[in-house]
C-alpha atoms as a PDB file:
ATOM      1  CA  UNK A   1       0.000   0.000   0.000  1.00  0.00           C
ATOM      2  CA  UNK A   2       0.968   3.479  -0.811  1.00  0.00           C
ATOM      3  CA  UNK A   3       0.719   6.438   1.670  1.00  0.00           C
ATOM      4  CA  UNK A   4      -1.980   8.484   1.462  1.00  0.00           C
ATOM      5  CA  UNK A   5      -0.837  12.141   1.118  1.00  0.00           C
ATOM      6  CA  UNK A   6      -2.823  14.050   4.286  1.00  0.00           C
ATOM      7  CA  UNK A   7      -1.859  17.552   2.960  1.00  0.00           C
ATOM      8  CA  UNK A   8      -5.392  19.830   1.681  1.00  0.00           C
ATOM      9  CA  UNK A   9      -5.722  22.805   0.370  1.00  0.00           C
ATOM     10  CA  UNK A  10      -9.034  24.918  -0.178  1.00  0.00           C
ATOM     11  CA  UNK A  11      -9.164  27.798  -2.312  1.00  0.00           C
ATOM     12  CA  UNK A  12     -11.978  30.766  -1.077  1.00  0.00           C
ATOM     13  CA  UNK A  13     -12.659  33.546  -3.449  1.00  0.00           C
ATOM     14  CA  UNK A  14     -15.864  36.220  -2.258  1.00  0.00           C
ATOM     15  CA  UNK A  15     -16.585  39.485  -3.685  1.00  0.00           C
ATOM     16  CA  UNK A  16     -15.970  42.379  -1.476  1.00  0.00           C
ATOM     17  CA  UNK A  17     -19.030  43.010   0.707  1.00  0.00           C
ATOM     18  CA  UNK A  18     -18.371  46.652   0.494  1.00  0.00           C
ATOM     19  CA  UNK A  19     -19.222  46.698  -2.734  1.00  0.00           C
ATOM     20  CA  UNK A  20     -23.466  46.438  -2.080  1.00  0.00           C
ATOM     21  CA  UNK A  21     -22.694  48.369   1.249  1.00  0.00           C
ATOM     22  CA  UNK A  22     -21.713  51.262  -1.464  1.00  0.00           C
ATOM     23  CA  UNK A  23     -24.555  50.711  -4.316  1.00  0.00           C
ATOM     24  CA  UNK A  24     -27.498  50.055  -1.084  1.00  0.00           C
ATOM     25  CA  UNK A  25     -26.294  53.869   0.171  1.00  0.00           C
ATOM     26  CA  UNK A  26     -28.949  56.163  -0.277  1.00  0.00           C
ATOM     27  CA  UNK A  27     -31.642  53.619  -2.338  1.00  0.00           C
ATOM     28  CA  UNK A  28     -34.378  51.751  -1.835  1.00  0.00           C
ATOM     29  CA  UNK A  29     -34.020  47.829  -1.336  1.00  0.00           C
ATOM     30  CA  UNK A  30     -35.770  46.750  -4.640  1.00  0.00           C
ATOM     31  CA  UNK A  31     -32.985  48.629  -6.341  1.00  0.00           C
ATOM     32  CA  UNK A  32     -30.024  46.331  -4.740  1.00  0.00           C
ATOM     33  CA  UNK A  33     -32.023  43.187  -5.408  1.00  0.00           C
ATOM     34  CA  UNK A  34     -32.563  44.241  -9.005  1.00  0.00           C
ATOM     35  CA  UNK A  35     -28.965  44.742  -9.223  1.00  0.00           C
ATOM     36  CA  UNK A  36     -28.296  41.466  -7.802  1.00  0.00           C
ATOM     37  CA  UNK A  37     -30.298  39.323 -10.245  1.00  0.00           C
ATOM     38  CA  UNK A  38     -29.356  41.918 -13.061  1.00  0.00           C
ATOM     39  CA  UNK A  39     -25.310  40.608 -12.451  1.00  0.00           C
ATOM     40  CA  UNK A  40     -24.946  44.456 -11.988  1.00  0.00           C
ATOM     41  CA  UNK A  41     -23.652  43.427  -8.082  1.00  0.00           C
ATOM     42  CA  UNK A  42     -22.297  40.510  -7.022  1.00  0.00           C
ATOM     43  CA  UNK A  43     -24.517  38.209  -5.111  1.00  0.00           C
ATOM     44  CA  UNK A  44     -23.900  37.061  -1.312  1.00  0.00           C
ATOM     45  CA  UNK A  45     -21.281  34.532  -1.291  1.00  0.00           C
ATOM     46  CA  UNK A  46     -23.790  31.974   0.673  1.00  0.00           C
ATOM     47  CA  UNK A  47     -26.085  32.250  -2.389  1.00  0.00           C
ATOM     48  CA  UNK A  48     -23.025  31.115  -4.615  1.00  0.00           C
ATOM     49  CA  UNK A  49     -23.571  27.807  -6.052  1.00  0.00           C
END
């Protein structure tokens, strides 16, 4: 038998949350989440698939 190798690595990428804190400044809620689903703004990373 061969030795299993016990070394992982995980790569995390995310989209800067300040982003939406910026474009939600100053406008109404419907206008983020139409931004969202438009790919205008990046979505939350937990709603990444």
């Amino acid at each position: 038998m061969s030795a299993m190798s016990t070394e992982r690595t995980r790569t995390v990428t995310w989209a800067d949350p300040r982003v939406l804190l910026d474009a939600f400044a100053g406008k109404p809620g419907l206008e983020l989440l139409q931004g969202i689903v438009a790919g205008t703004l990046p979505r939350r990373r937990s709603a990444r698939p």
